[in-house]
Protein backbone atom coordinates (compact mmCIF):
# COMPACT_ATOMS: atom_id res chain seq x y z
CA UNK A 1 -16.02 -4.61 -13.54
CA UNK A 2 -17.66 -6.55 -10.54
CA UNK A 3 -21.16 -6.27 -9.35
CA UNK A 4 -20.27 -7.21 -6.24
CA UNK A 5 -20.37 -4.66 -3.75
CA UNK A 6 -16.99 -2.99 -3.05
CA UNK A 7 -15.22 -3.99 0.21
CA UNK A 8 -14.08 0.33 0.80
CA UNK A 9 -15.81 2.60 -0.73
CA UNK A 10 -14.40 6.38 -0.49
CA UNK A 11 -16.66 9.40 -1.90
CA UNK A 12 -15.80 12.53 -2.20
CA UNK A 13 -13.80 12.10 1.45
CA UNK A 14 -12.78 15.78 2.90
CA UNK A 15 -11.12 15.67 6.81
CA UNK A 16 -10.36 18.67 8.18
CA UNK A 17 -8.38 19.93 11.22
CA UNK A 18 -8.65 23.33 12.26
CA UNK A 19 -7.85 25.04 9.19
CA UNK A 20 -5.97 22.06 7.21
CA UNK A 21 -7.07 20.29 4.92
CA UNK A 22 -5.20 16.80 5.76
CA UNK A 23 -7.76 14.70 3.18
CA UNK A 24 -9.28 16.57 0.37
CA UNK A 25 -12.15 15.22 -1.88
CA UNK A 26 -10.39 11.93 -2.20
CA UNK A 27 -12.16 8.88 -4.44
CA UNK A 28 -11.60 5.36 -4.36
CA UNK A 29 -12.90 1.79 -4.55
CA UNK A 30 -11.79 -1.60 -3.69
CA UNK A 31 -13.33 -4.94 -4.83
CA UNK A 32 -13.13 -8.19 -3.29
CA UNK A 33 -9.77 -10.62 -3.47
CA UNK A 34 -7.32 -7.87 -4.49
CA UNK A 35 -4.19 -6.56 -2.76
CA UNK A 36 -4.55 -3.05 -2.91
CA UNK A 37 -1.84 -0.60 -2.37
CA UNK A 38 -2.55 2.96 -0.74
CA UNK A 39 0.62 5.12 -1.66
CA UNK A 40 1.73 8.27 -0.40
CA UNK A 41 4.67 10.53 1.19
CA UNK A 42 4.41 10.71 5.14
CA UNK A 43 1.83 13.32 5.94
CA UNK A 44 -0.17 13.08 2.35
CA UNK A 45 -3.00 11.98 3.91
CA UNK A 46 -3.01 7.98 4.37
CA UNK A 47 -3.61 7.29 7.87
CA UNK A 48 -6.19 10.01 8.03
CA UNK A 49 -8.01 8.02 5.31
CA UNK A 50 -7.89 4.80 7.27
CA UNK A 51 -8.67 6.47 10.48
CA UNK A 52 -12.15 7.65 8.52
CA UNK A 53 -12.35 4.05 7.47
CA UNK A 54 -12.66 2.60 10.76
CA UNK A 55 -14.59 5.30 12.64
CA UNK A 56 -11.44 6.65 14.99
CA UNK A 57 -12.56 9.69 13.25
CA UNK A 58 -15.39 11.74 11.27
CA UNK A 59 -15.47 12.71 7.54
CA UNK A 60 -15.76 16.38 7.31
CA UNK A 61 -17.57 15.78 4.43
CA UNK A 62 -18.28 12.64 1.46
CA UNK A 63 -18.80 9.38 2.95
CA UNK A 64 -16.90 6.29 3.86
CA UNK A 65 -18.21 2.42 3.44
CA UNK A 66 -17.10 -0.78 4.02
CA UNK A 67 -18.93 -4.16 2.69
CA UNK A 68 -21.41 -1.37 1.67
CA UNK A 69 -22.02 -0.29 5.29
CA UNK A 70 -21.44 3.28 7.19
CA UNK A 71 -18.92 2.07 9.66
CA UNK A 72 -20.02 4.61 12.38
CA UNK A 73 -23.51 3.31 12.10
CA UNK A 74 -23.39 -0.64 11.48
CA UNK A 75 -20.32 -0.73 13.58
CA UNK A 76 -20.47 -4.36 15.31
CA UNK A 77 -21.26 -5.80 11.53
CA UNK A 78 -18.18 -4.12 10.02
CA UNK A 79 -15.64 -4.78 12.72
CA UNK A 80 -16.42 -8.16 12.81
CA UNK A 81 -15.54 -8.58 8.97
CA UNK A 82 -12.19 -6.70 9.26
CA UNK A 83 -8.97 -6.72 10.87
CA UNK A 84 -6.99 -3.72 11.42
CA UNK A 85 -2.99 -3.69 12.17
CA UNK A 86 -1.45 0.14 12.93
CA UNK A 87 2.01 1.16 12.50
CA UNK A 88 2.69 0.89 16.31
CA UNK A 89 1.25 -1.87 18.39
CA UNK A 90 1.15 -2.13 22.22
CA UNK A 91 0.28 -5.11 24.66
CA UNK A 92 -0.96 -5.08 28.07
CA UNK A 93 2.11 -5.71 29.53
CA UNK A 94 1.38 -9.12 31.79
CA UNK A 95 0.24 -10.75 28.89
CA UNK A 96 2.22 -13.71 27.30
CA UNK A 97 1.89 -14.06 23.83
CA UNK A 98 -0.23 -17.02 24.04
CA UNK A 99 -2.39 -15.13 26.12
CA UNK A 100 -2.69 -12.04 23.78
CA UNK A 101 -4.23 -14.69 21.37
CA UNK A 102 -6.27 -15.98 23.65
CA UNK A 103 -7.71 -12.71 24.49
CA UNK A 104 -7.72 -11.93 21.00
CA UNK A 105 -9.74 -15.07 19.83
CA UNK A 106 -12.44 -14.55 22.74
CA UNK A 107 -13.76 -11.42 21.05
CA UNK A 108 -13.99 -13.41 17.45
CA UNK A 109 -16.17 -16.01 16.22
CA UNK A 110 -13.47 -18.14 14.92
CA UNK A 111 -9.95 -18.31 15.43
CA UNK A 112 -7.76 -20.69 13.30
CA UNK A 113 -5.36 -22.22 15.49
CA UNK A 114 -3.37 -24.24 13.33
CA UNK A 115 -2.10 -20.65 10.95
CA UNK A 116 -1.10 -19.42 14.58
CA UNK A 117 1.30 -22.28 15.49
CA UNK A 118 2.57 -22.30 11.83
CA UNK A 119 3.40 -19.06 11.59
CA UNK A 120 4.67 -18.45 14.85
CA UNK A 121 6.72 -21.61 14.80
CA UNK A 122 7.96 -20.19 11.20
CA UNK A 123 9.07 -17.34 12.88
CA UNK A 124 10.22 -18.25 16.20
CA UNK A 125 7.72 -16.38 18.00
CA UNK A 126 8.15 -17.88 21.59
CA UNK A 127 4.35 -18.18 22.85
CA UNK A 128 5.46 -17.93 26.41
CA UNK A 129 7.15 -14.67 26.57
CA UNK A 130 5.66 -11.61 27.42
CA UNK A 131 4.40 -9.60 24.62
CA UNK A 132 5.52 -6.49 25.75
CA UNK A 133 8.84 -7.06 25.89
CA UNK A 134 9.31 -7.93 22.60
CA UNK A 135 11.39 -6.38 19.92
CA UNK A 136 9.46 -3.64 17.89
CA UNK A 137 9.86 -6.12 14.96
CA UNK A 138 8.47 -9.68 16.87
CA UNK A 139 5.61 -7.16 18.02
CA UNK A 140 4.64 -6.37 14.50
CA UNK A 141 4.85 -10.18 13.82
CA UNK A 142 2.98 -10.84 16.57
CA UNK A 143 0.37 -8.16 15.67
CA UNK A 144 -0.08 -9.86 11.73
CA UNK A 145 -0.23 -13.18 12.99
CA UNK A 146 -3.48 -12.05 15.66
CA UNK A 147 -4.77 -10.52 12.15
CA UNK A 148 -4.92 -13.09 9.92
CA UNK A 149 -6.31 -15.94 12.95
CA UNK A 150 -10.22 -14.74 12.93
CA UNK A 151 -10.05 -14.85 8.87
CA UNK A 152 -11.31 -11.96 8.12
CA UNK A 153 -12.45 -10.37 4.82
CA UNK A 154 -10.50 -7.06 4.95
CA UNK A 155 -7.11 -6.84 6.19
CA UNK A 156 -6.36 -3.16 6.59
CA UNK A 157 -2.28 -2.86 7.18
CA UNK A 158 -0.74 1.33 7.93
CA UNK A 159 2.77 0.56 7.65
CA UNK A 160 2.97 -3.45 8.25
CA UNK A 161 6.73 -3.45 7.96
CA UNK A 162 7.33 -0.58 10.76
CA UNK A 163 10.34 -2.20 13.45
CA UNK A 164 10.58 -5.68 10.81
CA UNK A 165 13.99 -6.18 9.97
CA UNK A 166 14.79 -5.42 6.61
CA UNK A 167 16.47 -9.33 6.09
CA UNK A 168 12.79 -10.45 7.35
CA UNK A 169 10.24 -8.40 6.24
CA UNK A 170 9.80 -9.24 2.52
CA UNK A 171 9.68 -12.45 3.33
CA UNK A 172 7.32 -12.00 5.85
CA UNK A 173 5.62 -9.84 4.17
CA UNK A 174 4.98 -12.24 1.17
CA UNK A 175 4.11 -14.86 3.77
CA UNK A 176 1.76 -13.02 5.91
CA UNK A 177 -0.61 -11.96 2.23
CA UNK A 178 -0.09 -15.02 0.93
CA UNK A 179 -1.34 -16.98 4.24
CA UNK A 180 -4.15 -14.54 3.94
CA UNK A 181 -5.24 -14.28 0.98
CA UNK A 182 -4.59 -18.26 -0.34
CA UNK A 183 -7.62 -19.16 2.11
CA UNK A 184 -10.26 -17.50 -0.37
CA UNK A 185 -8.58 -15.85 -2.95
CA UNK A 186 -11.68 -14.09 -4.13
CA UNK A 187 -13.17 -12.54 -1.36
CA UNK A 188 -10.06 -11.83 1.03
CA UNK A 189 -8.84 -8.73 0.54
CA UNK A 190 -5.87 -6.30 1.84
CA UNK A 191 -5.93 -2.57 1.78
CA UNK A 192 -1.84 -1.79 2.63
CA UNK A 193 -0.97 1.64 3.45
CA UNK A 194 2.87 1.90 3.03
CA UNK A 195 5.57 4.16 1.59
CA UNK A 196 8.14 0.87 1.73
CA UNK A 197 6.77 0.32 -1.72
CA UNK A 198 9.33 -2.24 -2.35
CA UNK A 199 8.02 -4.72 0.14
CA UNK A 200 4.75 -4.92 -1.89
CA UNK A 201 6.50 -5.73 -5.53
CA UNK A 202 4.73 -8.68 -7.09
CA UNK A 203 1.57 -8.38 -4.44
CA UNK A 204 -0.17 -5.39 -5.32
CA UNK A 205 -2.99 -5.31 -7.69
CA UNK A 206 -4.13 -1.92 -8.01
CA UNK A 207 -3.45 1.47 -6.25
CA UNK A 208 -3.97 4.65 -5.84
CA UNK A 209 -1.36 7.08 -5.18
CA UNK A 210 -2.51 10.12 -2.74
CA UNK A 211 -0.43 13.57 -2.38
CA UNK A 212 -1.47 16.73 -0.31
CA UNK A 213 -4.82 14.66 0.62
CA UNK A 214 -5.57 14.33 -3.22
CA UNK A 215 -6.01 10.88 -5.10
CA UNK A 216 -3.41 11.69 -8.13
CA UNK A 217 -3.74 8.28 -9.90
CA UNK A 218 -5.58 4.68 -9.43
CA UNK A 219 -4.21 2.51 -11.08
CA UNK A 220 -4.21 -1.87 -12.32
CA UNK A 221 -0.49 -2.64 -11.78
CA UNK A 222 -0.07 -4.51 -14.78
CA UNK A 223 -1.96 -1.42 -16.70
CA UNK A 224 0.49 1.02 -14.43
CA UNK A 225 3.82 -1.46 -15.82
CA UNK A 226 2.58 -1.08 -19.46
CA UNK A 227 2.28 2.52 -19.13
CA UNK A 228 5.62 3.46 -17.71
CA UNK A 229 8.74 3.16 -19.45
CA UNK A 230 12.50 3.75 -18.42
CA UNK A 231 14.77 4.49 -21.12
CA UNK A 232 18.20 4.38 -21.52
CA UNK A 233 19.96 6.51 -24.55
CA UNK A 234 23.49 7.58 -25.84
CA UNK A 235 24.43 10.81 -27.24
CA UNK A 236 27.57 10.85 -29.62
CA UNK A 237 28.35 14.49 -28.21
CA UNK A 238 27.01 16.19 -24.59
CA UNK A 239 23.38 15.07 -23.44
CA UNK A 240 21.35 18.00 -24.33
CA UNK A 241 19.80 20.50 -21.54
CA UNK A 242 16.71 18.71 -19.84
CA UNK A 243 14.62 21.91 -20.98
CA UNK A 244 14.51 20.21 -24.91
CA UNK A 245 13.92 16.34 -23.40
CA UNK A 246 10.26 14.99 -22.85
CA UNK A 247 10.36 12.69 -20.05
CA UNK A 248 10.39 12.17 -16.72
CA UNK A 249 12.88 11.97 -14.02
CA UNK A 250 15.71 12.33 -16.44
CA UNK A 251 19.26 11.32 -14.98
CA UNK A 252 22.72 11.94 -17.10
CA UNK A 253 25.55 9.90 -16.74
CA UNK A 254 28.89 11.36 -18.64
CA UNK A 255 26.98 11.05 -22.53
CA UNK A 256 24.04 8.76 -21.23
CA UNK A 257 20.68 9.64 -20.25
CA UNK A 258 17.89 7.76 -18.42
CA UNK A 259 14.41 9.20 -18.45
CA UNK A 260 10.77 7.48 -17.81
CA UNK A 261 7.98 7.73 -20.22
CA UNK A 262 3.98 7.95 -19.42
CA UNK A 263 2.54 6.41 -22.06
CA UNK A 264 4.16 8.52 -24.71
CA UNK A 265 6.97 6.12 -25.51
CA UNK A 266 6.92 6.64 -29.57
CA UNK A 267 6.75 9.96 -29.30
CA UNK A 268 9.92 10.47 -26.83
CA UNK A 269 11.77 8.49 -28.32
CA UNK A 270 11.57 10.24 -31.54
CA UNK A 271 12.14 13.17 -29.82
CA UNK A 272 15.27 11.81 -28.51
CA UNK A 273 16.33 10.88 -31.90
CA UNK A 274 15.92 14.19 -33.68
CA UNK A 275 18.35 15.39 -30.66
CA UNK A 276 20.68 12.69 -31.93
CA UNK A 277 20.20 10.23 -28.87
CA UNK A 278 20.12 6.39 -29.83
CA UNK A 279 18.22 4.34 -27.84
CA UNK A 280 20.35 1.81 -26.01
CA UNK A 281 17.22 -0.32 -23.51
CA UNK A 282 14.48 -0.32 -22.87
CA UNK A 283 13.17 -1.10 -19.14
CA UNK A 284 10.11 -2.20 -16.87
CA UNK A 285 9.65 0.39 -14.00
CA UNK A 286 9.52 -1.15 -10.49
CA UNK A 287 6.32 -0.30 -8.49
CA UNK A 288 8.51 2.24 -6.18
CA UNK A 289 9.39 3.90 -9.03
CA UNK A 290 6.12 4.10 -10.44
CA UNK A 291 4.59 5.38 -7.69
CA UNK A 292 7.85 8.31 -7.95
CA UNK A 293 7.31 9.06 -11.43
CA UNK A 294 3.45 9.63 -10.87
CA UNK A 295 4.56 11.86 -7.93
CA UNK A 296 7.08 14.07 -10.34
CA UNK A 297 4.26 14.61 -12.77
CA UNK A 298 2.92 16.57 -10.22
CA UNK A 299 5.43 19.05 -10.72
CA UNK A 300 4.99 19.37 -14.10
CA UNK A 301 3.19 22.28 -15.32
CA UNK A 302 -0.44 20.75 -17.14
């Protein structure tokens, strides 16, 4: 583990409204140069969390750092480290996109001018035109692009791909982290908030998966793709009832079943062989699945 100090920092975060609890005890911690993935259903909790992060609003309870500082007291130091792109972004309206840059760069103390032209010539962003009458997706694009100019140590995205068109984003995406994080690989970081998991496959390094303002697993990736399994198996007679079949998220098509495995890939398989099931693959989960499976063992009874 790193002795450097974390980039976010979340103890023991509680944010109430009224009588709801819409973050609940939640724990995590980022170190420097990773991609880190903050997974959730709409309304488990995730933009709450980020709001905390960036002092739009006030833990209840626990604490919140970033680079090691309280963001509502050392504010000017953190928010000149960060960059922060929301799921919806807005432009004063006689601004050209050139402009918004401009106005944009004033307030940093560096602005790389050379990613801007590259990336907005890669994606046909017309400098010129006014910002606000974009598309929703070119406003996104627009939006990354002013992120990743100052070079700043934290990119914090809440649904980057909002508006992108599906053909684009991935692509994007991939372009917009990469961009980022090539620069200084070890000290850049990006905190994504998303439920478009699929966008992320192949970027993230570790997440945490949140549900009803509760962290339900952190997670390495690579640990996360060792742990879950997807198997595929063939009964000589009917698949039998789910209630005898360890697994998760079983599916059964005509005398084949596919169910996932946490970590207890011997022992269901064995299972499914005393049941007279044969084993027919073996699979790698994607990260979208992943991140589903984790969420069904929440049904489970413990």
């Amino acid at each position: 583990m790193s002795n450097e100090t974390p980039v976010i920092e979340v103890t023991d975060l509680v944010r109430r409204y009224r009588n709801t609890e819409a973050v609940h005890g939640l724990n995590l911690k980022v170190e420097p140069g990773r991609c880190y993935g903050f997974f959730g259903r709409n309304g488990a909790g995730k933009t709450t969390t980020i709001k905390c992060l960036l002092d739009l609003l006030r833990p209840t309870s626990g604490s919140v750092r970033l680079f090691g500082m309280n963001p509502a007291k050392d504010e000017l130091a953190v928010k000149r480290r960060f960059a922060y792109v929301p799921d919806s972004v807005a432009f004063y309206p006689w601004m050209s996109v050139r402009q918004w840059f401009s106005y944009l760069a004033s307030f940093r103390e560096k602005w790389n001018q050379q990613l801007e032209r590259e990336l907005t010539d890669r994606f046909e962003i017309d400098l010129d035109q006014k910002a606000d009458s974009l598309s929703k997706g070119q406003k996104m694009q627009v939006a990354l692009i002013g992120s990743l100019c100052p070079e700043p140590e934290l990119l914090i995205l809440d649904e980057p791909t909002s508006g992108l068109d599906p053909l684009v984003r991935r692509e994007f995406i991939k372009t917009v982290i990469s961009a980022y994080q090539e620069g200084d690989p070890d000290k850049r970081t990006v905190f994504v908030s998303t439920h478009l998991i699929t966008e992320f496959e192949g970027l993230i390094d570790e997440f945490t998966v949140i549900d009803h303002g509760r962290n339900v697993a952190t997670m390495l990736t690579d640990d996360a793709r060792a742990t879950y399994r997807k198997l595929r198996v063939r009964f000589e007679g009917a698949v039998p009832s789910m209630e005898k079949i360890q697994g998760l998220m079983p599916r059964v098509e005509g005398r084949e079943l596919e169910v996932c495995v946490n970590g207890s890939r011997e022992e269901t398989i064995e299972g499914l062989r005393v049941l007279g099931g044969e084993v027919l693959e073996e699979q790698n989960l994607s990260l979208e699945e992943i991140f589903l499976v984790i969420l069904d063992q929440q049904k489970k009874p413990s």
